[in-house]
C-alpha atoms as a PDB file:
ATOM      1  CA  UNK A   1     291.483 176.112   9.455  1.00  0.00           C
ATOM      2  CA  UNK A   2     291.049 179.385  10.928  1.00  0.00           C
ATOM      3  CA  UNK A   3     293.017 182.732  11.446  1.00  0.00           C
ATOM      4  CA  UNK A   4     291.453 184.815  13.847  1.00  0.00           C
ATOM      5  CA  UNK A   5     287.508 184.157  13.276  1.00  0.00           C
ATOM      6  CA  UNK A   6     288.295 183.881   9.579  1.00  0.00           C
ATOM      7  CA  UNK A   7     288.044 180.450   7.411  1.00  0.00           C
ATOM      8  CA  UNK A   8     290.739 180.270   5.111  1.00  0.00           C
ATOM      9  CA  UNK A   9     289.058 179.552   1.860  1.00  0.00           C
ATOM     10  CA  UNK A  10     289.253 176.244   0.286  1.00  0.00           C
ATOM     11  CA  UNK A  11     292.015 175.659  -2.158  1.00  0.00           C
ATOM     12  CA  UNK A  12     295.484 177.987  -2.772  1.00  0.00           C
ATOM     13  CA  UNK A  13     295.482 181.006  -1.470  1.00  0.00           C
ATOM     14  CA  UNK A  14     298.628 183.663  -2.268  1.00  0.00           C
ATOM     15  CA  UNK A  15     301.063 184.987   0.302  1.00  0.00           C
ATOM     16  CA  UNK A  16     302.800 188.264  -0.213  1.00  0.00           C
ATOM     17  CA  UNK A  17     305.881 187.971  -1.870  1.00  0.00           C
ATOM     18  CA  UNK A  18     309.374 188.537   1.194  1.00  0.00           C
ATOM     19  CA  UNK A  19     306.994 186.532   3.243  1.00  0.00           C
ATOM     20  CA  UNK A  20     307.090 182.966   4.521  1.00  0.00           C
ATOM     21  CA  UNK A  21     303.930 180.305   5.273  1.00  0.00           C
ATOM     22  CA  UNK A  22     304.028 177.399   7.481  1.00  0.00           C
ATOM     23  CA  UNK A  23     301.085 175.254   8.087  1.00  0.00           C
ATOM     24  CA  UNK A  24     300.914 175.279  12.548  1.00  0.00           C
ATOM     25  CA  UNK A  25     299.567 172.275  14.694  1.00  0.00           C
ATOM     26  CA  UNK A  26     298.648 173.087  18.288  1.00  0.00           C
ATOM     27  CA  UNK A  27     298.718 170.014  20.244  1.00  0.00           C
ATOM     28  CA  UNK A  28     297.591 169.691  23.909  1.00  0.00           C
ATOM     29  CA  UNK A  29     297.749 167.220  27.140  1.00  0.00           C
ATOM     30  CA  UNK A  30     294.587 167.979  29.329  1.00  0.00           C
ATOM     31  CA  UNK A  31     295.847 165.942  32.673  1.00  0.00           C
ATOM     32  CA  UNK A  32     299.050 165.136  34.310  1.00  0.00           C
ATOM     33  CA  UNK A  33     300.332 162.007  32.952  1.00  0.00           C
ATOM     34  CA  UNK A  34     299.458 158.688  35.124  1.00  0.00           C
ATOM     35  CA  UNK A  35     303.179 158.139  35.568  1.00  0.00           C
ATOM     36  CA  UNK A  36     305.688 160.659  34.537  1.00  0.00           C
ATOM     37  CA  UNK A  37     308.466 159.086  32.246  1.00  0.00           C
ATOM     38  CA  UNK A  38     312.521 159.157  34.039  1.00  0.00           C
ATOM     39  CA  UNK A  39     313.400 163.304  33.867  1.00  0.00           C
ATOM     40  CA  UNK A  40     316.710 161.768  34.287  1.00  0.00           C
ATOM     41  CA  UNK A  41     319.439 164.166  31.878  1.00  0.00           C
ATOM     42  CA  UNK A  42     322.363 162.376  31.115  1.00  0.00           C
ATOM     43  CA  UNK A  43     325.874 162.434  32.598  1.00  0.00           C
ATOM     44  CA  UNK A  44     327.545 165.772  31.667  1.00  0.00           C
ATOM     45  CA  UNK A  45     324.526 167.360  30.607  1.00  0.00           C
ATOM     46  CA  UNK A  46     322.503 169.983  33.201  1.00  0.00           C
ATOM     47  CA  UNK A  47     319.895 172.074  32.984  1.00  0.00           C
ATOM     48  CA  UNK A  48     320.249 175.621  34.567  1.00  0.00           C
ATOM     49  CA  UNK A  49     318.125 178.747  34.808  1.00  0.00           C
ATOM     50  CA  UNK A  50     319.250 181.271  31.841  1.00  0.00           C
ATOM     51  CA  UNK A  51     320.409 185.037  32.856  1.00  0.00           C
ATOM     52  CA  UNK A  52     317.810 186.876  31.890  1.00  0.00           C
ATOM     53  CA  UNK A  53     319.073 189.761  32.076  1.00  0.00           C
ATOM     54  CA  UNK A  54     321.641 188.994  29.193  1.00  0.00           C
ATOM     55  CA  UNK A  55     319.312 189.724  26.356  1.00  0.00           C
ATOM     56  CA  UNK A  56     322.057 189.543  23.757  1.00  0.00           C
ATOM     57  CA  UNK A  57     323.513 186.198  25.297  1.00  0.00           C
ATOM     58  CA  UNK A  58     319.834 185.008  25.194  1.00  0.00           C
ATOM     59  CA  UNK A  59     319.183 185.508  21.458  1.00  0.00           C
ATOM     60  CA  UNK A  60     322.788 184.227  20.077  1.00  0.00           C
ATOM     61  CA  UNK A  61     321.629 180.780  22.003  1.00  0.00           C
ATOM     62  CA  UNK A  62     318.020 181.328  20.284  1.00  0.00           C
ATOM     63  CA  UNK A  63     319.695 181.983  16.863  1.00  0.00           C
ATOM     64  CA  UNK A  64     322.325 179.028  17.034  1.00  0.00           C
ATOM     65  CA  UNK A  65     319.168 176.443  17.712  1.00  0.00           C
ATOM     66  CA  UNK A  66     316.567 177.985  15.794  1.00  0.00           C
ATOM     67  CA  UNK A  67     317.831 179.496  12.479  1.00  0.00           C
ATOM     68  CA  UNK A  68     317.675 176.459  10.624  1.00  0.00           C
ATOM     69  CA  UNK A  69     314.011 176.090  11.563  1.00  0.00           C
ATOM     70  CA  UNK A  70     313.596 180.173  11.117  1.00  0.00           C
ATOM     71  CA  UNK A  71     312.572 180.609  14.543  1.00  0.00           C
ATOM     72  CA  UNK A  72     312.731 184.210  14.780  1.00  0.00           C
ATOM     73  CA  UNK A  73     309.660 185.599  17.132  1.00  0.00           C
ATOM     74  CA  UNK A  74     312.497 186.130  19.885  1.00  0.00           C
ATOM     75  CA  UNK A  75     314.847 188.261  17.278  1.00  0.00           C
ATOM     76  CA  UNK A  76     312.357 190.330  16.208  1.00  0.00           C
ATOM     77  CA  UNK A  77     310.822 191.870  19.323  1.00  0.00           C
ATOM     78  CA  UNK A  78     311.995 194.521  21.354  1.00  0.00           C
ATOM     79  CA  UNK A  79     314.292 194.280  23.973  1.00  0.00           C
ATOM     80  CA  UNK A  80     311.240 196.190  26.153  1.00  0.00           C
ATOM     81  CA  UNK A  81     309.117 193.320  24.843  1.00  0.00           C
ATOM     82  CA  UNK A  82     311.409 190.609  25.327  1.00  0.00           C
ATOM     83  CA  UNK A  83     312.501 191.563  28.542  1.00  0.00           C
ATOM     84  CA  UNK A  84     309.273 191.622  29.966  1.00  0.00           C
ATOM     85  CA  UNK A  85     308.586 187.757  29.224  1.00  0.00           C
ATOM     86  CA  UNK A  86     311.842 186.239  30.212  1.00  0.00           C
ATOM     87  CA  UNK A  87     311.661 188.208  33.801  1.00  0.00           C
ATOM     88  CA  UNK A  88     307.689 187.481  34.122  1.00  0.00           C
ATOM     89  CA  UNK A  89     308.050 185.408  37.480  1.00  0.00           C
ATOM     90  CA  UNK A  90     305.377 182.718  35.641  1.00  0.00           C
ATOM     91  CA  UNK A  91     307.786 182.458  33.195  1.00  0.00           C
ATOM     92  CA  UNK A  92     310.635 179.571  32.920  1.00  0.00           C
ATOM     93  CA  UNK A  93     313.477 179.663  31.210  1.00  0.00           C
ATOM     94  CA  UNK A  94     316.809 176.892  31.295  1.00  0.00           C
ATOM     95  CA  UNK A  95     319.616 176.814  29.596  1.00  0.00           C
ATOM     96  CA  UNK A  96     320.798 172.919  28.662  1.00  0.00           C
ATOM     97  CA  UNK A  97     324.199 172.555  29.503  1.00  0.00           C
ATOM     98  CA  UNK A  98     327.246 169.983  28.208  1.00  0.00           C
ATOM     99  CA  UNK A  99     330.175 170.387  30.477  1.00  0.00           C
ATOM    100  CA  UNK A 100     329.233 174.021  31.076  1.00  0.00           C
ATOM    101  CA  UNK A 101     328.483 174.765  27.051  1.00  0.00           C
ATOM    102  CA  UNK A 102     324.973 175.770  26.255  1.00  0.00           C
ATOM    103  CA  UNK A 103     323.810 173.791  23.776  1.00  0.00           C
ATOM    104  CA  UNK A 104     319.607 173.699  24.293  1.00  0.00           C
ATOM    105  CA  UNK A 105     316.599 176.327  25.415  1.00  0.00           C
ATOM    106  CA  UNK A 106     313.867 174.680  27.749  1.00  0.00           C
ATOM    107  CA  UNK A 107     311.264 177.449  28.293  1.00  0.00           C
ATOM    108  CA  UNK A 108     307.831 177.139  29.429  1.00  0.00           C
ATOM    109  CA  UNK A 109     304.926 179.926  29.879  1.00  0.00           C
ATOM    110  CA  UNK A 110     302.929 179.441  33.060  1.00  0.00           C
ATOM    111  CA  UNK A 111     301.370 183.016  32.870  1.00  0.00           C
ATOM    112  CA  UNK A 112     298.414 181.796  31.991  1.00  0.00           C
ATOM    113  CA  UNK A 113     296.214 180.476  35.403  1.00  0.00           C
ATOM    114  CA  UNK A 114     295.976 176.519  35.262  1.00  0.00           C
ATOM    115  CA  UNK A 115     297.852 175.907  31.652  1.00  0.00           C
ATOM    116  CA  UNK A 116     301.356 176.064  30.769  1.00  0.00           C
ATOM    117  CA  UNK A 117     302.690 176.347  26.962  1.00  0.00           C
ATOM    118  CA  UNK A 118     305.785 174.390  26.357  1.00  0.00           C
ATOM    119  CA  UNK A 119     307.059 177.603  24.487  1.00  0.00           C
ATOM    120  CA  UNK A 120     310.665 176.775  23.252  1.00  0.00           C
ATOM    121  CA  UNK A 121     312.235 173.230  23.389  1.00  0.00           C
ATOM    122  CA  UNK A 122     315.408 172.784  21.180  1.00  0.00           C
ATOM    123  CA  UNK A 123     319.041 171.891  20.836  1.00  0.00           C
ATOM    124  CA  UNK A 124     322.019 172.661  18.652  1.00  0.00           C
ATOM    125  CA  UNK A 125     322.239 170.283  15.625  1.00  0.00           C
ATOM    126  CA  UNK A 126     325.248 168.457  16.586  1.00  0.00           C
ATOM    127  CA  UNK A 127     323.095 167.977  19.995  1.00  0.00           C
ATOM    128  CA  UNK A 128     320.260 166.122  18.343  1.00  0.00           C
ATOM    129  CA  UNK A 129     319.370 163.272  17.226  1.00  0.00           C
ATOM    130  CA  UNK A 130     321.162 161.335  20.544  1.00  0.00           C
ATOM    131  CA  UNK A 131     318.142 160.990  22.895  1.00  0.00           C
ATOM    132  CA  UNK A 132     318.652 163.837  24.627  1.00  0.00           C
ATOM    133  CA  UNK A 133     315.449 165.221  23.094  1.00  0.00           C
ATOM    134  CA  UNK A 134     313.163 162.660  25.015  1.00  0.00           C
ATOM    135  CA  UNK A 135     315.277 163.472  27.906  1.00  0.00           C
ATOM    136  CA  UNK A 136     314.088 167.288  27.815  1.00  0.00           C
ATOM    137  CA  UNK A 137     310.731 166.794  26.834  1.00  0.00           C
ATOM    138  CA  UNK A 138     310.216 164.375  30.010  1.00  0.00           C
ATOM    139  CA  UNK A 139     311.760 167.246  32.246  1.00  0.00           C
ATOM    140  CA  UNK A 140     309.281 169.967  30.828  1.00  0.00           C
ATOM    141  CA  UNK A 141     306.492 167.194  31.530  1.00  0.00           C
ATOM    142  CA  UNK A 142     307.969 166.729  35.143  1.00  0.00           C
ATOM    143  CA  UNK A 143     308.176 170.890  35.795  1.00  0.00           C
ATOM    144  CA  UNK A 144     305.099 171.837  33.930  1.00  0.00           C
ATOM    145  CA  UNK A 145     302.743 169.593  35.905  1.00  0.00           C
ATOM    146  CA  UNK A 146     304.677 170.075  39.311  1.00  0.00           C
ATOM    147  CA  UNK A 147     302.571 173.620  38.578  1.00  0.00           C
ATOM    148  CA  UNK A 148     298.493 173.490  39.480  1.00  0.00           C
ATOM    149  CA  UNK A 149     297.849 173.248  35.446  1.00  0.00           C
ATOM    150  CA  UNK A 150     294.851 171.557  34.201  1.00  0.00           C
ATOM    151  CA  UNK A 151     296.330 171.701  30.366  1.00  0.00           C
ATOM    152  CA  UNK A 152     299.622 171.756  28.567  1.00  0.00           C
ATOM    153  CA  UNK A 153     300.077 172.440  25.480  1.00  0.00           C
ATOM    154  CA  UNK A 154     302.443 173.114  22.411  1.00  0.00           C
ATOM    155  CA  UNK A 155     302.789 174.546  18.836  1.00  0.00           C
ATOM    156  CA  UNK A 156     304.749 172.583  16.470  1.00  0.00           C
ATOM    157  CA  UNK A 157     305.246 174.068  12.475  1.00  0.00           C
ATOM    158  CA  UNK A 158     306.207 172.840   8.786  1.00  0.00           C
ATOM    159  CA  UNK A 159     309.252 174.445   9.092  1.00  0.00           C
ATOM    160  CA  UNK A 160     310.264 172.510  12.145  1.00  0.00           C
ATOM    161  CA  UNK A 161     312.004 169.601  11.844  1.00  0.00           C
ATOM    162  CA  UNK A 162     310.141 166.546  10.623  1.00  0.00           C
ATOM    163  CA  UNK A 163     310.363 164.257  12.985  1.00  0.00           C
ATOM    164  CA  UNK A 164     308.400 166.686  15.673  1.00  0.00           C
ATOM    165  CA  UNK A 165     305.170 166.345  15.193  1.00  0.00           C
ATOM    166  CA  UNK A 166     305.251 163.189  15.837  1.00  0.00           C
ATOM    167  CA  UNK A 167     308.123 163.187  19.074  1.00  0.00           C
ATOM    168  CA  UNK A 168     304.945 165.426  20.423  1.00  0.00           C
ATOM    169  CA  UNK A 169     302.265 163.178  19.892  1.00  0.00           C
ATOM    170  CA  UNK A 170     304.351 159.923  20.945  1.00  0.00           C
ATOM    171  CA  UNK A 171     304.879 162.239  24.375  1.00  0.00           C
ATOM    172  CA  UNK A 172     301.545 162.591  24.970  1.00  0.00           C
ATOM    173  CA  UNK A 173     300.002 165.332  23.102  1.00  0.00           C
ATOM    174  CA  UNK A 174     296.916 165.515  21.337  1.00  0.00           C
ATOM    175  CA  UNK A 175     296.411 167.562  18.195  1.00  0.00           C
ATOM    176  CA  UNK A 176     293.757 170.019  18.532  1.00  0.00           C
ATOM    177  CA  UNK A 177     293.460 172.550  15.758  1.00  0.00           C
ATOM    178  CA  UNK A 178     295.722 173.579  12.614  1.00  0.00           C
ATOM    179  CA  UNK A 179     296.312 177.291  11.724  1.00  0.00           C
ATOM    180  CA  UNK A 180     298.302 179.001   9.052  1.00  0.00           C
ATOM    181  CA  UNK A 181     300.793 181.488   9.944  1.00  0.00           C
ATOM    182  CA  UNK A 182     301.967 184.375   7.277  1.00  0.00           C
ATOM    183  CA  UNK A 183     305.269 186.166   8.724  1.00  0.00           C
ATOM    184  CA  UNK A 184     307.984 188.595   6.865  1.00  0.00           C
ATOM    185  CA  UNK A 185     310.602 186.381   5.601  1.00  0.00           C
ATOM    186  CA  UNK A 186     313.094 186.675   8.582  1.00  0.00           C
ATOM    187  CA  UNK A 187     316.083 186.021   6.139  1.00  0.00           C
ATOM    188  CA  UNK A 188     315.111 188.970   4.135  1.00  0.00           C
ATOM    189  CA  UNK A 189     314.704 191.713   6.734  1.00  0.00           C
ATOM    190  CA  UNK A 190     318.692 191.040   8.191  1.00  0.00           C
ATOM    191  CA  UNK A 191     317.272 188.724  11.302  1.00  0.00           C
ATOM    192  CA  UNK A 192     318.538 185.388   9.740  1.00  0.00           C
ATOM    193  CA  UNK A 193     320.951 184.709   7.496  1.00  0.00           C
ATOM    194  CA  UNK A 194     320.278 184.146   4.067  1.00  0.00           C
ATOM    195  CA  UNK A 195     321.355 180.129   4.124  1.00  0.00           C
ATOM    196  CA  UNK A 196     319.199 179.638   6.964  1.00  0.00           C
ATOM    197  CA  UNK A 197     316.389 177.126   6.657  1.00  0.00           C
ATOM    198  CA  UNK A 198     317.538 176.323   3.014  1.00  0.00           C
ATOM    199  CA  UNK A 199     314.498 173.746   2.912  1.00  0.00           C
ATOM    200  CA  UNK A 200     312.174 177.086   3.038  1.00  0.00           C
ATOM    201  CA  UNK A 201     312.456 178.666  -0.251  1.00  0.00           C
ATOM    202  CA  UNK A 202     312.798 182.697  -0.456  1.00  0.00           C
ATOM    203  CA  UNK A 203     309.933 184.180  -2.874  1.00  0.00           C
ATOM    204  CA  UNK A 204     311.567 188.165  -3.056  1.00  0.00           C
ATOM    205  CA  UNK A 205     309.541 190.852  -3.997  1.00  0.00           C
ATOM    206  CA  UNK A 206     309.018 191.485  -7.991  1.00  0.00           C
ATOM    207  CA  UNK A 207     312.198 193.899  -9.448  1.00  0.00           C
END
Protein backbone atom coordinates (compact mmCIF):
# COMPACT_ATOMS: atom_id res chain seq x y z
CA UNK A 1 0.00 0.00 0.00
CA UNK A 2 1.25 3.33 -0.66
CA UNK A 3 0.45 7.06 0.21
CA UNK A 4 2.20 9.30 -1.91
CA UNK A 5 5.74 7.46 -2.55
CA UNK A 6 5.52 6.24 1.03
CA UNK A 7 4.97 2.37 2.13
CA UNK A 8 2.78 2.19 4.92
CA UNK A 9 4.64 0.05 7.34
CA UNK A 10 3.62 -3.41 8.02
CA UNK A 11 1.26 -3.98 10.86
CA UNK A 12 -1.09 -1.13 12.91
CA UNK A 13 -0.30 2.03 12.45
CA UNK A 14 -2.21 5.03 14.67
CA UNK A 15 -4.45 7.71 13.23
CA UNK A 16 -4.89 10.99 14.98
CA UNK A 17 -7.58 11.03 17.24
CA UNK A 18 -11.14 13.46 15.42
CA UNK A 19 -9.93 11.65 12.39
CA UNK A 20 -11.41 8.84 10.32
CA UNK A 21 -9.48 5.82 8.14
CA UNK A 22 -10.90 3.91 5.37
CA UNK A 23 -8.98 1.36 3.51
CA UNK A 24 -9.54 2.77 -0.69
CA UNK A 25 -9.64 0.36 -3.80
CA UNK A 26 -9.11 2.00 -7.18
CA UNK A 27 -10.52 -0.15 -9.76
CA UNK A 28 -10.18 0.43 -13.55
CA UNK A 29 -11.67 -0.75 -17.15
CA UNK A 30 -8.84 -0.21 -19.81
CA UNK A 31 -11.24 -0.65 -23.13
CA UNK A 32 -14.75 0.00 -24.04
CA UNK A 33 -16.76 -2.93 -23.24
CA UNK A 34 -17.40 -5.49 -26.33
CA UNK A 35 -21.12 -4.85 -25.93
CA UNK A 36 -22.44 -2.21 -23.69
CA UNK A 37 -25.17 -3.63 -21.24
CA UNK A 38 -29.20 -1.90 -21.86
CA UNK A 39 -28.62 2.05 -20.43
CA UNK A 40 -32.27 1.68 -20.36
CA UNK A 41 -33.61 3.82 -16.81
CA UNK A 42 -36.80 2.74 -15.81
CA UNK A 43 -40.28 4.21 -16.28
CA UNK A 44 -40.57 7.39 -14.14
CA UNK A 45 -37.07 7.68 -13.52
CA UNK A 46 -34.74 10.35 -15.80
CA UNK A 47 -31.59 11.48 -15.73
CA UNK A 48 -31.00 15.31 -16.22
CA UNK A 49 -28.03 17.65 -16.20
CA UNK A 50 -27.75 19.30 -12.50
CA UNK A 51 -27.74 23.36 -12.20
CA UNK A 52 -24.56 24.02 -11.50
CA UNK A 53 -24.80 27.04 -10.62
CA UNK A 54 -26.97 26.12 -7.47
CA UNK A 55 -24.10 25.25 -5.23
CA UNK A 56 -26.28 24.99 -2.15
CA UNK A 57 -29.00 22.83 -4.06
CA UNK A 58 -25.96 20.73 -5.21
CA UNK A 59 -24.57 19.82 -1.76
CA UNK A 60 -28.12 19.18 0.13
CA UNK A 61 -28.51 16.35 -2.84
CA UNK A 62 -24.69 15.33 -2.02
CA UNK A 63 -25.47 15.28 1.77
CA UNK A 64 -28.92 13.36 1.53
CA UNK A 65 -26.96 10.38 -0.56
CA UNK A 66 -23.72 10.47 0.96
CA UNK A 67 -23.84 11.12 4.76
CA UNK A 68 -24.40 7.73 5.68
CA UNK A 69 -21.28 6.71 3.77
CA UNK A 70 -19.46 10.16 5.12
CA UNK A 71 -18.93 11.38 1.77
CA UNK A 72 -17.92 14.77 2.50
CA UNK A 73 -14.99 15.96 -0.13
CA UNK A 74 -17.90 18.08 -1.84
CA UNK A 75 -18.95 19.82 1.73
CA UNK A 76 -15.77 20.69 2.62
CA UNK A 77 -14.35 22.67 -0.29
CA UNK A 78 -14.89 26.04 -1.22
CA UNK A 79 -17.53 27.28 -3.14
CA UNK A 80 -14.42 28.89 -5.47
CA UNK A 81 -13.18 25.29 -5.51
CA UNK A 82 -16.29 23.60 -6.06
CA UNK A 83 -17.52 25.79 -8.55
CA UNK A 84 -14.73 25.43 -10.68
CA UNK A 85 -15.26 21.49 -11.14
CA UNK A 86 -18.95 21.30 -11.62
CA UNK A 87 -18.71 24.19 -14.52
CA UNK A 88 -15.32 22.57 -16.01
CA UNK A 89 -16.89 21.85 -19.58
CA UNK A 90 -15.00 18.10 -19.22
CA UNK A 91 -16.93 17.73 -16.39
CA UNK A 92 -20.49 15.79 -16.14
CA UNK A 93 -22.82 16.09 -13.79
CA UNK A 94 -26.85 14.49 -13.72
CA UNK A 95 -29.20 14.63 -11.44
CA UNK A 96 -31.44 11.11 -11.25
CA UNK A 97 -34.86 11.96 -11.26
CA UNK A 98 -38.33 10.03 -9.93
CA UNK A 99 -41.29 11.91 -11.19
CA UNK A 100 -39.30 15.15 -11.08
CA UNK A 101 -37.70 14.34 -7.32
CA UNK A 102 -33.97 14.06 -7.22
CA UNK A 103 -33.15 11.15 -5.70
CA UNK A 104 -29.36 10.10 -7.28
CA UNK A 105 -25.87 12.04 -8.43
CA UNK A 106 -24.27 10.56 -11.72
CA UNK A 107 -21.02 12.55 -12.20
CA UNK A 108 -18.12 11.71 -14.21
CA UNK A 109 -14.57 13.60 -14.67
CA UNK A 110 -13.40 13.64 -18.27
CA UNK A 111 -10.73 16.41 -17.58
CA UNK A 112 -8.24 14.23 -17.83
CA UNK A 113 -7.20 13.53 -21.91
CA UNK A 114 -8.27 9.82 -22.84
CA UNK A 115 -9.62 8.62 -19.14
CA UNK A 116 -12.68 9.42 -17.38
CA UNK A 117 -13.20 8.82 -13.42
CA UNK A 118 -16.63 7.68 -12.56
CA UNK A 119 -16.44 10.34 -9.68
CA UNK A 120 -19.86 10.17 -7.81
CA UNK A 121 -22.52 7.41 -8.44
CA UNK A 122 -25.25 7.15 -5.68
CA UNK A 123 -28.86 7.21 -4.66
CA UNK A 124 -31.02 8.01 -1.66
CA UNK A 125 -31.52 4.94 0.62
CA UNK A 126 -35.08 4.39 0.02
CA UNK A 127 -33.79 4.47 -3.83
CA UNK A 128 -31.51 1.49 -3.48
CA UNK A 129 -31.44 -1.69 -3.38
CA UNK A 130 -34.30 -1.91 -6.51
CA UNK A 131 -31.99 -2.28 -9.56
CA UNK A 132 -31.80 0.99 -10.33
CA UNK A 133 -28.11 0.90 -9.37
CA UNK A 134 -27.16 -1.43 -12.39
CA UNK A 135 -29.33 0.80 -14.34
CA UNK A 136 -26.94 3.92 -13.60
CA UNK A 137 -23.82 2.26 -13.66
CA UNK A 138 -24.67 0.94 -17.37
CA UNK A 139 -25.52 4.67 -18.34
CA UNK A 140 -22.08 6.03 -16.96
CA UNK A 141 -20.52 2.98 -19.03
CA UNK A 142 -22.64 4.11 -22.14
CA UNK A 143 -21.56 8.16 -21.64
CA UNK A 144 -18.08 7.59 -20.45
CA UNK A 145 -16.96 5.55 -23.46
CA UNK A 146 -19.16 7.60 -26.02
CA UNK A 147 -15.90 10.02 -24.98
CA UNK A 148 -12.30 9.10 -26.90
CA UNK A 149 -11.13 7.41 -23.36
CA UNK A 150 -8.70 4.67 -23.39
CA UNK A 151 -9.40 3.98 -19.39
CA UNK A 152 -12.14 4.34 -16.86
CA UNK A 153 -11.83 4.09 -13.69
CA UNK A 154 -13.30 4.36 -10.05
CA UNK A 155 -12.56 4.61 -6.27
CA UNK A 156 -14.64 2.60 -4.05
CA UNK A 157 -13.96 2.81 0.18
CA UNK A 158 -14.65 0.77 3.55
CA UNK A 159 -17.00 3.14 4.45
CA UNK A 160 -19.08 2.63 1.37
CA UNK A 161 -21.62 0.36 1.36
CA UNK A 162 -20.70 -3.31 1.25
CA UNK A 163 -22.05 -4.57 -1.47
CA UNK A 164 -19.86 -2.03 -3.87
CA UNK A 165 -16.90 -3.36 -4.33
CA UNK A 166 -18.13 -6.00 -5.71
CA UNK A 167 -21.33 -4.20 -8.00
CA UNK A 168 -17.85 -2.59 -9.50
CA UNK A 169 -16.02 -5.52 -10.26
CA UNK A 170 -19.21 -7.58 -11.53
CA UNK A 171 -19.50 -4.24 -14.01
CA UNK A 172 -16.38 -4.63 -15.33
CA UNK A 173 -13.73 -3.15 -13.29
CA UNK A 174 -10.51 -4.37 -12.38
CA UNK A 175 -8.85 -3.65 -9.06
CA UNK A 176 -5.62 -2.03 -9.43
CA UNK A 177 -4.05 -0.69 -6.28
CA UNK A 178 -5.30 -0.15 -2.51
CA UNK A 179 -4.47 3.09 -0.59
CA UNK A 180 -5.31 4.33 2.85
CA UNK A 181 -6.94 7.54 3.28
CA UNK A 182 -6.64 9.63 6.80
CA UNK A 183 -9.34 12.61 6.74
CA UNK A 184 -10.75 14.95 9.78
CA UNK A 185 -13.72 13.24 11.07
CA UNK A 186 -16.42 15.13 9.00
CA UNK A 187 -19.01 14.55 11.88
CA UNK A 188 -16.80 16.33 14.24
CA UNK A 189 -15.94 19.55 12.41
CA UNK A 190 -20.11 20.47 11.89
CA UNK A 191 -20.07 18.98 8.04
CA UNK A 192 -22.09 15.79 8.98
CA UNK A 193 -24.19 15.10 11.52
CA UNK A 194 -23.19 13.31 14.41
CA UNK A 195 -25.54 9.97 13.61
CA UNK A 196 -24.16 9.85 10.29
CA UNK A 197 -22.34 6.72 9.22
CA UNK A 198 -23.08 5.13 12.71
CA UNK A 199 -21.09 1.94 11.38
CA UNK A 200 -17.84 4.39 11.51
CA UNK A 201 -17.04 4.85 15.05
CA UNK A 202 -15.99 8.54 16.35
CA UNK A 203 -12.44 8.35 18.25
CA UNK A 204 -12.60 12.35 19.85
CA UNK A 205 -9.67 13.95 20.89
CA UNK A 206 -8.32 13.10 24.64
CA UNK A 207 -10.23 15.69 27.42
Amino acid sequence: MTQGNRNLPVGYSNAAPSHVVSVVTCLEMLERPSSLPNAHLPDGITLDALNRSDLPAYRALFRKIGADWLWCSRLIMSDDELGAILNDDHYEIFAVRKDGEDIGLLELDCRKPAECELAFLGLVSGASGKGLGRALMNKALELAWSHPIRRMWVRTCTFDHPSALGFYVRSGFRPYAVQVEVQPDPRLTGHLPLYAAPHVPIIRPAS
